[in-house]
C-alpha atoms as a PDB file:
ATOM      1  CA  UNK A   1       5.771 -26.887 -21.120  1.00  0.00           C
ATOM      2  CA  UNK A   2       6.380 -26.145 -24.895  1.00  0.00           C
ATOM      3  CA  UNK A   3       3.320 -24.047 -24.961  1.00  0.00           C
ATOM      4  CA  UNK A   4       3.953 -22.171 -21.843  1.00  0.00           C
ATOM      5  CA  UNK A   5       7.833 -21.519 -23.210  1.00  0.00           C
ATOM      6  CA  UNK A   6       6.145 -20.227 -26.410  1.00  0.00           C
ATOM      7  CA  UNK A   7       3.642 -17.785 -25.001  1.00  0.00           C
ATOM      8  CA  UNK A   8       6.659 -16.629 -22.731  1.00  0.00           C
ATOM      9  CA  UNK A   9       8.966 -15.818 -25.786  1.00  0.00           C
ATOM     10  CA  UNK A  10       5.854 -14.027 -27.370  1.00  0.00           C
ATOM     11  CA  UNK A  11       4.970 -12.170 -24.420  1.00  0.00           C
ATOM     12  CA  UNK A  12       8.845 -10.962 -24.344  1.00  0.00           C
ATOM     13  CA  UNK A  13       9.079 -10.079 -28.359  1.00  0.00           C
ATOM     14  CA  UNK A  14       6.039  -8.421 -27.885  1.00  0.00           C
ATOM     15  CA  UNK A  15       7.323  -5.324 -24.941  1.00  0.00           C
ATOM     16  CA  UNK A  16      10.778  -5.517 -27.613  1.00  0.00           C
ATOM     17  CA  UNK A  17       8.359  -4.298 -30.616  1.00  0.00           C
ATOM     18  CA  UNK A  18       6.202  -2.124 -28.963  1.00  0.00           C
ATOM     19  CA  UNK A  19       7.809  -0.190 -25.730  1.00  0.00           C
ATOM     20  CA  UNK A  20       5.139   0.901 -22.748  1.00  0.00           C
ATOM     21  CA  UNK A  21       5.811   1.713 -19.448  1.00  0.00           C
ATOM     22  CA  UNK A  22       6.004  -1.061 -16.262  1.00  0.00           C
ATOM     23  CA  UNK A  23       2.328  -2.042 -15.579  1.00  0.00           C
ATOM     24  CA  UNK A  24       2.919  -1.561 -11.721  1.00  0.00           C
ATOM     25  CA  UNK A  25       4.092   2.109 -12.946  1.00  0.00           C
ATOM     26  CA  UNK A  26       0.840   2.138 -15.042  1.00  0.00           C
ATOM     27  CA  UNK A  27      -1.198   1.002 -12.705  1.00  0.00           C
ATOM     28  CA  UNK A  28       0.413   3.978  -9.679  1.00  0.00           C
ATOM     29  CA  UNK A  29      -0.071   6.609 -12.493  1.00  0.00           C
ATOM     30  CA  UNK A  30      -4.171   5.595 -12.772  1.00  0.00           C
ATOM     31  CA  UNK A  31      -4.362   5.223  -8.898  1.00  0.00           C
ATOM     32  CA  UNK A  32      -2.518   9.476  -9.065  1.00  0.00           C
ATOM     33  CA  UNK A  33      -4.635  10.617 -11.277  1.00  0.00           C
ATOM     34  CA  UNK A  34      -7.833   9.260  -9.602  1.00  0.00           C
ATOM     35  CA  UNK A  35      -6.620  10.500  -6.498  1.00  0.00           C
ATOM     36  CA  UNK A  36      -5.655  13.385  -7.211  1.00  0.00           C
ATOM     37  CA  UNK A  37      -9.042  14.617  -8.873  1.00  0.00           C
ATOM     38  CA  UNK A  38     -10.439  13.342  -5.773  1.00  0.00           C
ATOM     39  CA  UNK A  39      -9.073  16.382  -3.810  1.00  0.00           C
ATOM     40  CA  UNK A  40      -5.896  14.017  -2.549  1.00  0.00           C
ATOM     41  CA  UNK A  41      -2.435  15.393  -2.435  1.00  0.00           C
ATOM     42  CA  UNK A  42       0.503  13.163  -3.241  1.00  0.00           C
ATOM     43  CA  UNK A  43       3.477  13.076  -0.701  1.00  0.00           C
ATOM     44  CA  UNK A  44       6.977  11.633  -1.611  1.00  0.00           C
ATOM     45  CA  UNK A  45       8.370  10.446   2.015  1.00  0.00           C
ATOM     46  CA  UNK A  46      11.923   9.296   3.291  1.00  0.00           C
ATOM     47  CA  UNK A  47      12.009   5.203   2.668  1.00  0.00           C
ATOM     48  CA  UNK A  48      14.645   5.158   6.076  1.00  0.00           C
ATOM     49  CA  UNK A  49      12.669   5.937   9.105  1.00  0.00           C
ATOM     50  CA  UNK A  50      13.818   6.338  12.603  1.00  0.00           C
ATOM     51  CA  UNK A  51      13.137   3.347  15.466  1.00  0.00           C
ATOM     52  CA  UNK A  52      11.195   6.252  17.276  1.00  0.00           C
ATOM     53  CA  UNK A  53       8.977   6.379  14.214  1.00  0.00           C
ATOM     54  CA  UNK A  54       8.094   2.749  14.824  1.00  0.00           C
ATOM     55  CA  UNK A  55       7.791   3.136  18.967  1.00  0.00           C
ATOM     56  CA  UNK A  56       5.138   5.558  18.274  1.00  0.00           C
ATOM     57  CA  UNK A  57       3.062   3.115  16.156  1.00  0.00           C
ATOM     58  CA  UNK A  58       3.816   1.036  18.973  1.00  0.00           C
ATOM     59  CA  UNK A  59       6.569  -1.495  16.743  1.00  0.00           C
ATOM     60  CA  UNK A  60       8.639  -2.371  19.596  1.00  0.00           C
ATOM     61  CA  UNK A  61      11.045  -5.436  20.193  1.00  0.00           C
ATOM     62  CA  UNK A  62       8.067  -7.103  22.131  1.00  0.00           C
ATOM     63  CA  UNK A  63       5.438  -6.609  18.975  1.00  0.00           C
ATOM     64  CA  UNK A  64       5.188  -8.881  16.015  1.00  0.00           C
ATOM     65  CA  UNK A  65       6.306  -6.949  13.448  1.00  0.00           C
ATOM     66  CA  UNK A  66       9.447  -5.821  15.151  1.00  0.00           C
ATOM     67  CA  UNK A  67      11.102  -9.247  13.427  1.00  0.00           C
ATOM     68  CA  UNK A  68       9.825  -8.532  10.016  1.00  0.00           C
ATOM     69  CA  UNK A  69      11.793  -4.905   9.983  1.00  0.00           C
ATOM     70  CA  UNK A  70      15.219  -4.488   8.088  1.00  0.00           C
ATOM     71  CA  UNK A  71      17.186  -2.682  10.530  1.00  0.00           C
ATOM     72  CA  UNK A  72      20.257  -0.458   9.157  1.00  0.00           C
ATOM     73  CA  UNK A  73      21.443   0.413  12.366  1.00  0.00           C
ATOM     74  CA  UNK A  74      19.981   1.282  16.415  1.00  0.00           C
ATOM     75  CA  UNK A  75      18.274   4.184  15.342  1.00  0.00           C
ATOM     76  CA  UNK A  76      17.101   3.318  11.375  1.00  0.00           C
ATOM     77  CA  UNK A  77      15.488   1.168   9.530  1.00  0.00           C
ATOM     78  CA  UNK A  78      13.571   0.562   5.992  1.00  0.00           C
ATOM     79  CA  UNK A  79       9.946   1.583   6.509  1.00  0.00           C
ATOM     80  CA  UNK A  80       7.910  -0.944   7.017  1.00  0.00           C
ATOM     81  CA  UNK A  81       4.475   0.992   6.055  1.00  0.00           C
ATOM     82  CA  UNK A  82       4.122   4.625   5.546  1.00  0.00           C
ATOM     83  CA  UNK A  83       1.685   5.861   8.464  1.00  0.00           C
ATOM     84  CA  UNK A  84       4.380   7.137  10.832  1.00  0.00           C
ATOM     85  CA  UNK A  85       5.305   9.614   7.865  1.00  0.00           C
ATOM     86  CA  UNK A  86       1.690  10.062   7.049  1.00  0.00           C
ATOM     87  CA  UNK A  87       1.089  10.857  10.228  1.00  0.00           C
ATOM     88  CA  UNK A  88       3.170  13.402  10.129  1.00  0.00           C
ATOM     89  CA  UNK A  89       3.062  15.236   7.624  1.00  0.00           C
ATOM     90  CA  UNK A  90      -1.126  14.908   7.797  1.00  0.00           C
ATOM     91  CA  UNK A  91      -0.111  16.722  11.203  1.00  0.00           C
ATOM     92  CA  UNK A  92       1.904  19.905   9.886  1.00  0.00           C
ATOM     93  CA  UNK A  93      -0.561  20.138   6.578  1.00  0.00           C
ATOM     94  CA  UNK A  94      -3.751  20.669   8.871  1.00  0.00           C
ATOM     95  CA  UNK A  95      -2.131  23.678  10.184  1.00  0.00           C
ATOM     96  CA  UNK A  96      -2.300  25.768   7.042  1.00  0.00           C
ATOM     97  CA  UNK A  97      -6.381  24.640   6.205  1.00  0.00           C
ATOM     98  CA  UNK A  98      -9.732  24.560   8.151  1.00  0.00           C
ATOM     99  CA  UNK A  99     -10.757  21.809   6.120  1.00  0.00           C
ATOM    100  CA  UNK A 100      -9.616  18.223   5.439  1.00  0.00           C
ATOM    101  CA  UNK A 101      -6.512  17.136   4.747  1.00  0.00           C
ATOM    102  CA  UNK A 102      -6.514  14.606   2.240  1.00  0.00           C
ATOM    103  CA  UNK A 103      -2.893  13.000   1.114  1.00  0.00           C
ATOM    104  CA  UNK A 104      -1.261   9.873  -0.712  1.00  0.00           C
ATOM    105  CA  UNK A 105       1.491   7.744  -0.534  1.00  0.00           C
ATOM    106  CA  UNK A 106       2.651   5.344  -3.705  1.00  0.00           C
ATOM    107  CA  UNK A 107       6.515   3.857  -2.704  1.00  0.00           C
ATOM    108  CA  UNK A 108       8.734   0.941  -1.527  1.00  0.00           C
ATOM    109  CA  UNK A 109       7.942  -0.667   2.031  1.00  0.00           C
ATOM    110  CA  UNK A 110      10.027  -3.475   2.836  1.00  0.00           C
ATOM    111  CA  UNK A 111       9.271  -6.063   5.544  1.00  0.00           C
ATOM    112  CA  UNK A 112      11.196  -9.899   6.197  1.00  0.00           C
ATOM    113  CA  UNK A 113       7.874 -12.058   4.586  1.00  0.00           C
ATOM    114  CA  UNK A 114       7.845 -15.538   4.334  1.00  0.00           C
ATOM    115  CA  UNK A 115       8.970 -16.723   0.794  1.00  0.00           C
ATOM    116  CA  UNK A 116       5.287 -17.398  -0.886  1.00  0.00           C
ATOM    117  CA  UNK A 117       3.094 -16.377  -3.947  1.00  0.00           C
ATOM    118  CA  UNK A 118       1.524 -13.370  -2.722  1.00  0.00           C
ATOM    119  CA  UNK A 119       4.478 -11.980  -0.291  1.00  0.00           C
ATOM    120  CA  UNK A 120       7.491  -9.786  -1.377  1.00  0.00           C
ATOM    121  CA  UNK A 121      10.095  -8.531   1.124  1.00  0.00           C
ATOM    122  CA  UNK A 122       9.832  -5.340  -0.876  1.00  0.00           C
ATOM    123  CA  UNK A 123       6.605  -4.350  -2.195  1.00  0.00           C
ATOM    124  CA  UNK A 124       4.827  -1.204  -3.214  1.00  0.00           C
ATOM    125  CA  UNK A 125       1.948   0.456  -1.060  1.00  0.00           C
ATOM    126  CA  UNK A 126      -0.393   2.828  -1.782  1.00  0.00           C
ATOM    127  CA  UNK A 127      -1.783   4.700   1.240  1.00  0.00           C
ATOM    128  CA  UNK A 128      -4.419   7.458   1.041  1.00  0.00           C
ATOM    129  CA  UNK A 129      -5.780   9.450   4.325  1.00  0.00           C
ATOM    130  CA  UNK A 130      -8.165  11.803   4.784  1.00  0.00           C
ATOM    131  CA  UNK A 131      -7.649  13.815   8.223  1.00  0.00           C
ATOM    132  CA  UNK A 132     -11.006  15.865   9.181  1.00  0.00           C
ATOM    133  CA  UNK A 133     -13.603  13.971   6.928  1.00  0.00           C
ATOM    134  CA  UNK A 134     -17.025  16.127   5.903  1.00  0.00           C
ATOM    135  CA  UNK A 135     -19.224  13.337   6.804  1.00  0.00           C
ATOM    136  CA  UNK A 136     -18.535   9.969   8.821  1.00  0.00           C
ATOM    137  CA  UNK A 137     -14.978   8.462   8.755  1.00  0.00           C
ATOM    138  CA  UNK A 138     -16.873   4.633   8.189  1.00  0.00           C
ATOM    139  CA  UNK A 139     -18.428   6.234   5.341  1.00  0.00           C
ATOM    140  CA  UNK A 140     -15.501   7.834   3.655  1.00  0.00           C
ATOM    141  CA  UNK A 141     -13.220   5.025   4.091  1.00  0.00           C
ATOM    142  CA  UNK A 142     -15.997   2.780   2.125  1.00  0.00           C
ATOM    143  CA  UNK A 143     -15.841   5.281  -0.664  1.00  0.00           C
ATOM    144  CA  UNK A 144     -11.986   5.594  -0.904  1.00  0.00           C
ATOM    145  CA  UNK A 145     -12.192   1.580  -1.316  1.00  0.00           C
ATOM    146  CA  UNK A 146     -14.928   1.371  -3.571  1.00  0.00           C
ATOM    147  CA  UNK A 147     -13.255   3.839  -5.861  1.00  0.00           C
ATOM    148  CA  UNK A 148      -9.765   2.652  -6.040  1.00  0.00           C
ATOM    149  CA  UNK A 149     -11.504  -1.202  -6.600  1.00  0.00           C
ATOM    150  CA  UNK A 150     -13.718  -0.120  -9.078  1.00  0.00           C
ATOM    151  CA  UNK A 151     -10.676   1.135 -11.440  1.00  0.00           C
ATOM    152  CA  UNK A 152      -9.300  -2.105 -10.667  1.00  0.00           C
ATOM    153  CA  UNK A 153     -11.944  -4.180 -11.815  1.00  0.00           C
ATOM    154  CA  UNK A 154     -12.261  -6.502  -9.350  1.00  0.00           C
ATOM    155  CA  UNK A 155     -15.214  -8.025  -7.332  1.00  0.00           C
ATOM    156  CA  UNK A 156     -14.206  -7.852  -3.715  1.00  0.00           C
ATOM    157  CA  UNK A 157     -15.480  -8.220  -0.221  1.00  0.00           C
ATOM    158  CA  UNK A 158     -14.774  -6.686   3.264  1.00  0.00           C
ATOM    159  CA  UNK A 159     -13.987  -8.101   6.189  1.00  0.00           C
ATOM    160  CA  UNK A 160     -13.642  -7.081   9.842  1.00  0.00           C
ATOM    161  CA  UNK A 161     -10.081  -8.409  10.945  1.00  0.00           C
ATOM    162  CA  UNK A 162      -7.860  -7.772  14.194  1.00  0.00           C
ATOM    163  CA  UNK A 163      -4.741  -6.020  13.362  1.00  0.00           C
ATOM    164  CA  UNK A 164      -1.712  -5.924  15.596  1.00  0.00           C
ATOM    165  CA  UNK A 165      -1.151  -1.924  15.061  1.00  0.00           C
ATOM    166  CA  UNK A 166      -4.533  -0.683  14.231  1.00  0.00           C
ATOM    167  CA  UNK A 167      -6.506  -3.555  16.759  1.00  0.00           C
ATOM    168  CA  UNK A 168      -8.717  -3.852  14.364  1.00  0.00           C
ATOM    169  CA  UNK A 169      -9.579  -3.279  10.198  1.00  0.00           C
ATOM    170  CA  UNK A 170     -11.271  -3.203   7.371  1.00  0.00           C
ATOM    171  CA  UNK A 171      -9.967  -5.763   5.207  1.00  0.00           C
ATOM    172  CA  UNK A 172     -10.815  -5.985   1.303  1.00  0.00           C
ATOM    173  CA  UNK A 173     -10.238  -9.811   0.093  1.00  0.00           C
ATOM    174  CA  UNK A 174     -10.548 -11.101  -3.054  1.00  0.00           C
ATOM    175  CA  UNK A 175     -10.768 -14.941  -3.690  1.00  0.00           C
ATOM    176  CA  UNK A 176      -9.146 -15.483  -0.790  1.00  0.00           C
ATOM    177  CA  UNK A 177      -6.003 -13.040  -1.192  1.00  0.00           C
ATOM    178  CA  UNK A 178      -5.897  -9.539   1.041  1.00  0.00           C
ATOM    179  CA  UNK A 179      -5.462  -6.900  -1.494  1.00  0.00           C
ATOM    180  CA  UNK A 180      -5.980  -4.263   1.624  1.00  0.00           C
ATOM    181  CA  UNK A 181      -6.192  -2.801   5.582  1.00  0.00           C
ATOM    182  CA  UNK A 182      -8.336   0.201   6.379  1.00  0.00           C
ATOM    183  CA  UNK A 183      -9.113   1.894  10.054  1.00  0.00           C
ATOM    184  CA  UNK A 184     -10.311   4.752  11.244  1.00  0.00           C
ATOM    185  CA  UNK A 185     -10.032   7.312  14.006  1.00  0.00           C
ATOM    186  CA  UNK A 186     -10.069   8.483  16.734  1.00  0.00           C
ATOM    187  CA  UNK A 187      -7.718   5.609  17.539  1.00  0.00           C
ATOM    188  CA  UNK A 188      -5.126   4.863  20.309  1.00  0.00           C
ATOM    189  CA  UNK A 189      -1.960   5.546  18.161  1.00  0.00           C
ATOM    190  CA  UNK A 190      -3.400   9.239  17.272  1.00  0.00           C
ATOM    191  CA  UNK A 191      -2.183  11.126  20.954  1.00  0.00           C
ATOM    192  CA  UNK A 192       1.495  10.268  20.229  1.00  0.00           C
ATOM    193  CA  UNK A 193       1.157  11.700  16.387  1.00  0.00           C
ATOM    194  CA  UNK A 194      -0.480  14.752  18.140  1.00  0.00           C
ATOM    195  CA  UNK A 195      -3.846  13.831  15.970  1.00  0.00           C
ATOM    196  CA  UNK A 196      -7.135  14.457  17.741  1.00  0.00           C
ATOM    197  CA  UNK A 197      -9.292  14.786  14.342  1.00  0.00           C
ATOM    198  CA  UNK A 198     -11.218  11.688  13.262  1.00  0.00           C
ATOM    199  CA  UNK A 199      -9.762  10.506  10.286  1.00  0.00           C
ATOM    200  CA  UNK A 200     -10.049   7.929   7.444  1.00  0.00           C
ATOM    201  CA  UNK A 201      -7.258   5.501   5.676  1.00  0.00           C
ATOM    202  CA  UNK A 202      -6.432   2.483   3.748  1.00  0.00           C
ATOM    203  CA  UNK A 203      -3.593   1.260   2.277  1.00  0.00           C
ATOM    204  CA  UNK A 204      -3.524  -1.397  -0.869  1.00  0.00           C
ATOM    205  CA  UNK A 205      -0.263  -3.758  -1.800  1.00  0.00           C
ATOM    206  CA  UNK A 206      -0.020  -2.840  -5.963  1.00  0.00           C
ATOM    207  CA  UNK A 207       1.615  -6.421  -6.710  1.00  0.00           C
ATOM    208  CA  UNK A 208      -1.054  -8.148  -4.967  1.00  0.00           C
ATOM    209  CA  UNK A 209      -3.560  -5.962  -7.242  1.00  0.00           C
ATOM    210  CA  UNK A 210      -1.558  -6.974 -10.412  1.00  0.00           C
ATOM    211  CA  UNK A 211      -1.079 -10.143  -9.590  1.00  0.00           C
ATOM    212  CA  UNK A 212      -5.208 -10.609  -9.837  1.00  0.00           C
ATOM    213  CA  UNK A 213      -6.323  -7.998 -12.304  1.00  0.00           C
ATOM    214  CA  UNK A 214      -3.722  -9.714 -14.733  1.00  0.00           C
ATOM    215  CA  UNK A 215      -4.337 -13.096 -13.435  1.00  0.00           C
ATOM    216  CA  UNK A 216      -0.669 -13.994 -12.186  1.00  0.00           C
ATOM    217  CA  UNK A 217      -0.015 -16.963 -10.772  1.00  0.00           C
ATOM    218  CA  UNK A 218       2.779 -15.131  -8.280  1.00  0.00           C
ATOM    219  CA  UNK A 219       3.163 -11.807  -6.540  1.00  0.00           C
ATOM    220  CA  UNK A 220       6.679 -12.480  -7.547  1.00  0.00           C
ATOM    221  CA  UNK A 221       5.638 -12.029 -11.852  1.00  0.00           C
ATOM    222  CA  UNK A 222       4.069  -8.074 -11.001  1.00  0.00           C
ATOM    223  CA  UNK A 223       7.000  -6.387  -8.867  1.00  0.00           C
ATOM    224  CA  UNK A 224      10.315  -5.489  -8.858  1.00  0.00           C
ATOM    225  CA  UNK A 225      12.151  -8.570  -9.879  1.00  0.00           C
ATOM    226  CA  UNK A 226      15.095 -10.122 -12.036  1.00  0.00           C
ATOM    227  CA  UNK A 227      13.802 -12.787 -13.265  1.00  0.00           C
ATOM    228  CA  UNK A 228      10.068 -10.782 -14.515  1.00  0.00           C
ATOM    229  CA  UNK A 229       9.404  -8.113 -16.358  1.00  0.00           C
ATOM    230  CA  UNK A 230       5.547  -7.589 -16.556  1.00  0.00           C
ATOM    231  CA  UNK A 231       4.782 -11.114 -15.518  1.00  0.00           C
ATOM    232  CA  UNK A 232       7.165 -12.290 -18.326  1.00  0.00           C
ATOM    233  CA  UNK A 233       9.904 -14.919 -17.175  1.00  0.00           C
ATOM    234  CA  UNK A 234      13.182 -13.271 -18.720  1.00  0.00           C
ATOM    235  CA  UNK A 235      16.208 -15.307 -16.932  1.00  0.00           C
END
């Protein structure tokens, strides 16, 4: 316990002396810049969505993640993921291009988790799609994965899993812990987004990807906390 107090208290006078950024910020600023020479646009989307956002992606009462979503009122609520605004504005960019639309997403979801080491009730996502692919979707979603794991660091695997939105994904899992969901399209929610393209995406928790390059014992040490600051224990 001494020790562990002691490399605490160094780990704290060490951010006093020399000043840097958040690491999740660091780590959303690599993620930008990789995207971005990629070909990817970033969007900046509303955090409040509407509960005809979620009907569309087929969130109703009856549907499991219906419980998990913090409700403001009848007709709002905190996003729970960003596809329904992906979705849309993927749908209004193709307009203005023959070619593909490829955007990102870095922001707040928030969801009701269970209280454990690798869930938050509001955690940072990263979602990249790529709407009218030059080659095959399978193929392209692979790359997307690849790239964003390689800056990472991490040795990873992929795994087929059912999903209750997307029926079923490609997972990427490392030691155990899902670090990410990918699907493609054509797909069954794409007719009430107006979407008829084939299309790529994936979307990576940032905490979860701290939490193992940085080898955290909690999701709770990478995020936005109280009681952290860049895995740090400061309360």
């Amino acid at each position: 316990m001494s020790d562990l107090v002691s490399r605490n208290e160094k780990s704290i006078s060490s951010m006093i002396a020399s000043p840097s950024r958040h690491a999740l910020t660091k780590l959303e600023a690599d993620i930008a810049a990789l995207l971005t020479s990629k070909g990817f646009i970033e969007v900046r989307t509303p955090t409040i969505v509407s509960s005809a956002s979620l009907a569309k992606m087929t969130i109703t009462e009856d549907h499991p993640l219906y419980k998990q979503v913090f409700f403001i009122d009848g007709k709002r609520c905190l996003r729970p993921m960003h596809a329904m605004n992906l979705y849309y504005v993927m749908r209004k960019l193709r307009d203005h291009t023959d070619g593909p639309v490829r955007i990102f997403e870095i922001g707040s979801c928030f969801r009701k988790e269970s209280h454990s080491g690798t869930h938050l009730e509001e955690f940072t996502m990263l979602n990249l799609v790529e709407l009218g692919p030059d080659r095959d979707a399978t193929e392209a979603l692979n790359e997307y994965i690849t790239d964003i794991m390689d800056l990472t660091g991490l040795k990873y695997t992929l795994t087929r899993e059912e999903s209750d939105v997307y029926k079923e994904t490609l997972d990427v899992d490392v030691g155990g812990v899902e670090l990410a969901s990918g699907a493609v399209g054509p797909h069954v929610l794409d007719e009430a987004h107006d979407i008829h393209e084939p299309w790529s995406g994936v979307g990576f928790g940032l905490e979860r990807l701290l939490m193992l390059m940085n080898d955290r014992g909690s999701v709770r040490k990478t995020g936005r906390s109280l009681s952290y600051l860049n895995g740090a224990k400061i309360n």
